[in-house]
N, C-alpha and C. Protein backbone atom coordinates (compact mmCIF):
# COMPACT_ATOMS: atom_id res chain seq x y z
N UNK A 1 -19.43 -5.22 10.04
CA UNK A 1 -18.26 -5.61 10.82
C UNK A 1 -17.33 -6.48 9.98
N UNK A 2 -18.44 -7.49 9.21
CA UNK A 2 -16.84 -8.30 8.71
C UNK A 2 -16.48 -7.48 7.63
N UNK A 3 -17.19 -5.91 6.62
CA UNK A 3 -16.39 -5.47 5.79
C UNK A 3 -15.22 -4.92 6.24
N UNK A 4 -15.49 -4.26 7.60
CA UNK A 4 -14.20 -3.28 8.39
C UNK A 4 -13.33 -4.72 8.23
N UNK A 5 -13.30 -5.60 8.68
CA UNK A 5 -11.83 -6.65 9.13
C UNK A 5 -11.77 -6.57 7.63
N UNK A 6 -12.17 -7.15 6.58
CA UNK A 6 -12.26 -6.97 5.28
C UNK A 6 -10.97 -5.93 4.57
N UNK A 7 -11.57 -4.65 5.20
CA UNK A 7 -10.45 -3.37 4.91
C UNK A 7 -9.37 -3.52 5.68
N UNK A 8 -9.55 -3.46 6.46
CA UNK A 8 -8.38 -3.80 7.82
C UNK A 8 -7.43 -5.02 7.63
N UNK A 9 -7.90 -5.61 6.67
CA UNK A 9 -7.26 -6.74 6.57
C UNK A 9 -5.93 -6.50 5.20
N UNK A 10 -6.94 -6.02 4.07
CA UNK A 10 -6.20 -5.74 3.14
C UNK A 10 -5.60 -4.75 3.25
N UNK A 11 -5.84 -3.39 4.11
CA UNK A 11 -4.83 -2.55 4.49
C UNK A 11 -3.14 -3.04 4.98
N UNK A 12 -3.27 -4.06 6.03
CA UNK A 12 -2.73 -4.83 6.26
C UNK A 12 -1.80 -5.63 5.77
N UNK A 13 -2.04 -6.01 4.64
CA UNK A 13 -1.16 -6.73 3.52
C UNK A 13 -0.96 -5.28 2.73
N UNK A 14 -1.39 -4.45 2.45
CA UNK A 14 -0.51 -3.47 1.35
C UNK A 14 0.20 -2.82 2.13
N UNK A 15 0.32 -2.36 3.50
CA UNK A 15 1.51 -1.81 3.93
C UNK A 15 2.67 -2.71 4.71
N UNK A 16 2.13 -4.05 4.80
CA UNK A 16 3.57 -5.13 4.86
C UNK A 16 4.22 -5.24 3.49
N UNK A 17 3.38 -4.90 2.47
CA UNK A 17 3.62 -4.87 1.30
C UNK A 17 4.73 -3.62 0.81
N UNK A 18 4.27 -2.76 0.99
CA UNK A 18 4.85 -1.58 0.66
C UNK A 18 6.05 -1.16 1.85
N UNK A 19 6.04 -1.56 2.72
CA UNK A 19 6.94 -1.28 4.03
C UNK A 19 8.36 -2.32 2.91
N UNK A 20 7.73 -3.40 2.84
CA UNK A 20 8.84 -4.84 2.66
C UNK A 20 9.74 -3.80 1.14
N UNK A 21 8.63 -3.09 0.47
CA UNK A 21 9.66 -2.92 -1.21
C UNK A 21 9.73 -1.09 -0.79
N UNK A 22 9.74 -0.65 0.43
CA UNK A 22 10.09 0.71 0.20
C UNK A 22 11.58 1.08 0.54
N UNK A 23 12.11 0.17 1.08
CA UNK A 23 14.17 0.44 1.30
C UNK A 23 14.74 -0.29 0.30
N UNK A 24 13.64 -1.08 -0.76
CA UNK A 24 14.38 -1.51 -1.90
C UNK A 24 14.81 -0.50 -2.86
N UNK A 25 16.25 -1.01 -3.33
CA UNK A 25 17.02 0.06 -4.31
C UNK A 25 16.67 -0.02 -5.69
N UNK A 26 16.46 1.41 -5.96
CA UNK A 26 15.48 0.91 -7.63
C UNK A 26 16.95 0.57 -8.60
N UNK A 27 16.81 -0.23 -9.81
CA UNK A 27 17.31 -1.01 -10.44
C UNK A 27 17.30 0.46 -11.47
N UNK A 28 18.72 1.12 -11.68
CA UNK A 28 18.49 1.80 -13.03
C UNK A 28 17.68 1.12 -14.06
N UNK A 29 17.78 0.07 -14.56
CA UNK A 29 17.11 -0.52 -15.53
C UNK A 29 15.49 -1.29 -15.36
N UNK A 30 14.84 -0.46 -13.48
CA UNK A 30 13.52 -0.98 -13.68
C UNK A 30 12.78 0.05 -14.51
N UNK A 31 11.82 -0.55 -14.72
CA UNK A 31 10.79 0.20 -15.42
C UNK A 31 9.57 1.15 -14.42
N UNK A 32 9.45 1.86 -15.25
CA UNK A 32 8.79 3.36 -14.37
C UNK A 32 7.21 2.89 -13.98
N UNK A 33 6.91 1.42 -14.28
CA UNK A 33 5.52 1.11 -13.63
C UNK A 33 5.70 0.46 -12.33
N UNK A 34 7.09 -0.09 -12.21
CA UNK A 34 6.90 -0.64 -11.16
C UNK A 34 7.32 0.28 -9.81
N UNK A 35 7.67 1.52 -10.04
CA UNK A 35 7.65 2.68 -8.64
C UNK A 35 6.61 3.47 -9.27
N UNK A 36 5.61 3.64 -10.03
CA UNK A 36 4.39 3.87 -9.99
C UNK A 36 3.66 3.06 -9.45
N UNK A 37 3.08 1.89 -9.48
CA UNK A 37 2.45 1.05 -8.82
C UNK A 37 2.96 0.90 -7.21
N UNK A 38 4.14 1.34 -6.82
CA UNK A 38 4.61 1.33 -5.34
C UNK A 38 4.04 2.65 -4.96
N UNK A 39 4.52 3.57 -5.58
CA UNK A 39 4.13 4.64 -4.90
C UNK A 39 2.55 5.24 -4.79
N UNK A 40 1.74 4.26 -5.51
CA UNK A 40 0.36 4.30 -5.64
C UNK A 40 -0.56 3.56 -4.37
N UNK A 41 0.21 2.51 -4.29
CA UNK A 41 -0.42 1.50 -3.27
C UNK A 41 0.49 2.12 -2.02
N UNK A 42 1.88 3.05 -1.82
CA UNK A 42 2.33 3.64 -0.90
C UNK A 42 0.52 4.71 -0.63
N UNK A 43 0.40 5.58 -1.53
CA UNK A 43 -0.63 6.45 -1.52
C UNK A 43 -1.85 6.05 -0.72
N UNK A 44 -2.23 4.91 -1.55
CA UNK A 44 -3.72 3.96 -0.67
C UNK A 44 -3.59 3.27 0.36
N UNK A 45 -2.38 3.12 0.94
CA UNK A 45 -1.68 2.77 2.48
C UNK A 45 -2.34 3.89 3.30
N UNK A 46 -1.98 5.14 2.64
CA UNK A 46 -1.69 5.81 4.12
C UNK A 46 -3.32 6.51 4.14
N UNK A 47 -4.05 6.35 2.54
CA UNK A 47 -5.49 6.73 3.00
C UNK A 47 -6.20 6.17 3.55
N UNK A 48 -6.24 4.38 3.13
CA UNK A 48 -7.15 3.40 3.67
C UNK A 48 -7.30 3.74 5.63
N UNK A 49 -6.35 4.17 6.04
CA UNK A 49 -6.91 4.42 7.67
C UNK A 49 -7.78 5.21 7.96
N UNK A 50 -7.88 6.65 7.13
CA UNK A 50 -8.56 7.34 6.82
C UNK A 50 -9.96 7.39 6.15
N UNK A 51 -10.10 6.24 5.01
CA UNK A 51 -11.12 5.99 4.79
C UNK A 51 -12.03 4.97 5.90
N UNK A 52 -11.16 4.25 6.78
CA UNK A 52 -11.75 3.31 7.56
C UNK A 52 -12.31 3.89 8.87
N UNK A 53 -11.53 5.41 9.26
CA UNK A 53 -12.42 5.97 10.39
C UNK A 53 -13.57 6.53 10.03
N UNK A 54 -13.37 7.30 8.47
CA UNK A 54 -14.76 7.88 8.36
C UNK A 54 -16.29 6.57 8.20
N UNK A 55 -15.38 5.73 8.00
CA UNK A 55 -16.88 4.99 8.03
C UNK A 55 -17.09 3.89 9.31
């Protein structure tokens, strides 16, 4: 039980996370890790619910 709040928790913070920098306007001059790393943790947002029912 406390690993589920555990997941649930950090799920939690990566999609306030990713919600807060996804209407941000990319900076011609950012660098291509930092919308890799968004769109990665966008990725493990939308599985982590998925991984949390199967278990």
């Amino acid at each position: 039980m406390i690993v589920e709040f555990v997941i649930l928790a950090v799920w939690f913070w990566a999609f306030l996370w990713a919600y807060s920098h996804y209407n941000y306007k990319v900076n011609p001059k950012t660098k291509f890790k930092k919308t890799f790393y968004r769109d990665l943790l966008l990725a493990i947002t939308l599985l982590l619910p998925v991984i949390l029912i199967l278990f």
